[in-house]
Protein backbone atom coordinates (compact mmCIF):
# COMPACT_ATOMS: atom_id res chain seq x y z
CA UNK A 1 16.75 36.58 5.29
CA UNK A 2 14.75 36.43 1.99
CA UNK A 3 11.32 35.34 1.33
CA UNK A 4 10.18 31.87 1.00
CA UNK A 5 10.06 30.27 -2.53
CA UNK A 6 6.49 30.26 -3.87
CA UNK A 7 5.19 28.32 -6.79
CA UNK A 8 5.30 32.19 -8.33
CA UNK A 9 8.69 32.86 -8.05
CA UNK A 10 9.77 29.03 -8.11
CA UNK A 11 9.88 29.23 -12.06
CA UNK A 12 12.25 26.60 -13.03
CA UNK A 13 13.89 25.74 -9.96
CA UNK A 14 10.94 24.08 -8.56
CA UNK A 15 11.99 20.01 -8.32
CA UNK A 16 10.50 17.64 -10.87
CA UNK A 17 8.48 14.86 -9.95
CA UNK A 18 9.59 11.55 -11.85
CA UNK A 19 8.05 8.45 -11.76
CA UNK A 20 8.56 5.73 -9.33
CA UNK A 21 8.15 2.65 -10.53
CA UNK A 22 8.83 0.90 -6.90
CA UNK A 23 5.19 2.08 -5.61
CA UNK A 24 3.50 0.81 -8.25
CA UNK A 25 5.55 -2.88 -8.37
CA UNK A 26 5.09 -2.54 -4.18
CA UNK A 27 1.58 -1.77 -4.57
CA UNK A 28 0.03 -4.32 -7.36
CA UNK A 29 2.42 -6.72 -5.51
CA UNK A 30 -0.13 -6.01 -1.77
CA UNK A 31 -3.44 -6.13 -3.81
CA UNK A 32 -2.21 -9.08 -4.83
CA UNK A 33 -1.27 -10.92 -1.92
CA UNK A 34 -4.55 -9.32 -0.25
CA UNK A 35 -6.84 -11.25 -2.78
CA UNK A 36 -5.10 -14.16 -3.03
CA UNK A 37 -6.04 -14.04 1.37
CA UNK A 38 -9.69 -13.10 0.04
CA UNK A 39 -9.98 -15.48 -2.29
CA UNK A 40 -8.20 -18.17 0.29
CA UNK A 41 -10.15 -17.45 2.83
CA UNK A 42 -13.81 -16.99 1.06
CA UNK A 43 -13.54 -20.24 -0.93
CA UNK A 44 -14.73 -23.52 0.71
CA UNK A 45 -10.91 -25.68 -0.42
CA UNK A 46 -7.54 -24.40 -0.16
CA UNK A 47 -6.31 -22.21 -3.28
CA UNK A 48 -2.81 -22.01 -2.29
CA UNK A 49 -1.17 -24.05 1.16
CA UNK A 50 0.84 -22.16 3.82
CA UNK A 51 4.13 -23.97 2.01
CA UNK A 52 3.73 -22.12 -1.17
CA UNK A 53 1.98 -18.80 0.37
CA UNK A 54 4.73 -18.38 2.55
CA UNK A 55 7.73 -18.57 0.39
CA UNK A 56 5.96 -16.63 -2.30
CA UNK A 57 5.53 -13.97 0.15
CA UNK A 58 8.63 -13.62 1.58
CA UNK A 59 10.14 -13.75 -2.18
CA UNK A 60 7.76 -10.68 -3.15
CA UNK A 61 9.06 -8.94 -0.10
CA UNK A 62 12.37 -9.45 -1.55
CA UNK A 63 12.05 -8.24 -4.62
CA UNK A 64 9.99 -5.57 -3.78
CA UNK A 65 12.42 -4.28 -1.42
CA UNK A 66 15.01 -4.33 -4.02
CA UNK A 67 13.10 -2.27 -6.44
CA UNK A 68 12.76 -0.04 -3.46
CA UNK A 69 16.16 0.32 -2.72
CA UNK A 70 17.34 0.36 -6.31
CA UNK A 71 14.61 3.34 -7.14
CA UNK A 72 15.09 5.23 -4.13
CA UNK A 73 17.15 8.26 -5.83
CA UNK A 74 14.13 9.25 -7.90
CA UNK A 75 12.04 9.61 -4.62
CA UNK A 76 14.91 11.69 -3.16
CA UNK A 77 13.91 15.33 -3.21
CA UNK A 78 16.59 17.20 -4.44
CA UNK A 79 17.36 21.43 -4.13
């Protein structure tokens, strides 16, 4: 059985990491949707209703899934 593969002996067999641009749409899309709550909630009138907040968020959902789905190869560990 041979030894484990340390960053020392990895050299250049050790994976790259690449970018994912999914986390970043997924997570600026969440801050989002968590301040437009805040902002909803702390202000004395209605910044957006329930008919627009919900449609928007289900959309976002959407399309963030779809990024997810479409990126998920460069989150993929490959040996």
């Amino acid at each position: 059985m041979s030894e484990p593969l340390t960053p020392e002996r990895a050299g250049d067999r050790r994976p790259r990491r690449r970018f994912d641009p999914g986390a970043l749409i997924a997570g600026v899309f969440f801050v989002g949707v968590a301040l437009l709550f805040l902002v909803n909630g702390m202000s004395d009138d209605t910044v957006a209703g329930p008919e627009v907040l919900i449609p928007a968020l289900l959309i976002g959902l959407g399309v963030v899934g779809m990024i997810r789905v479409l990126t998920r190869s460069r989150r993929r560990d490959r040996h």
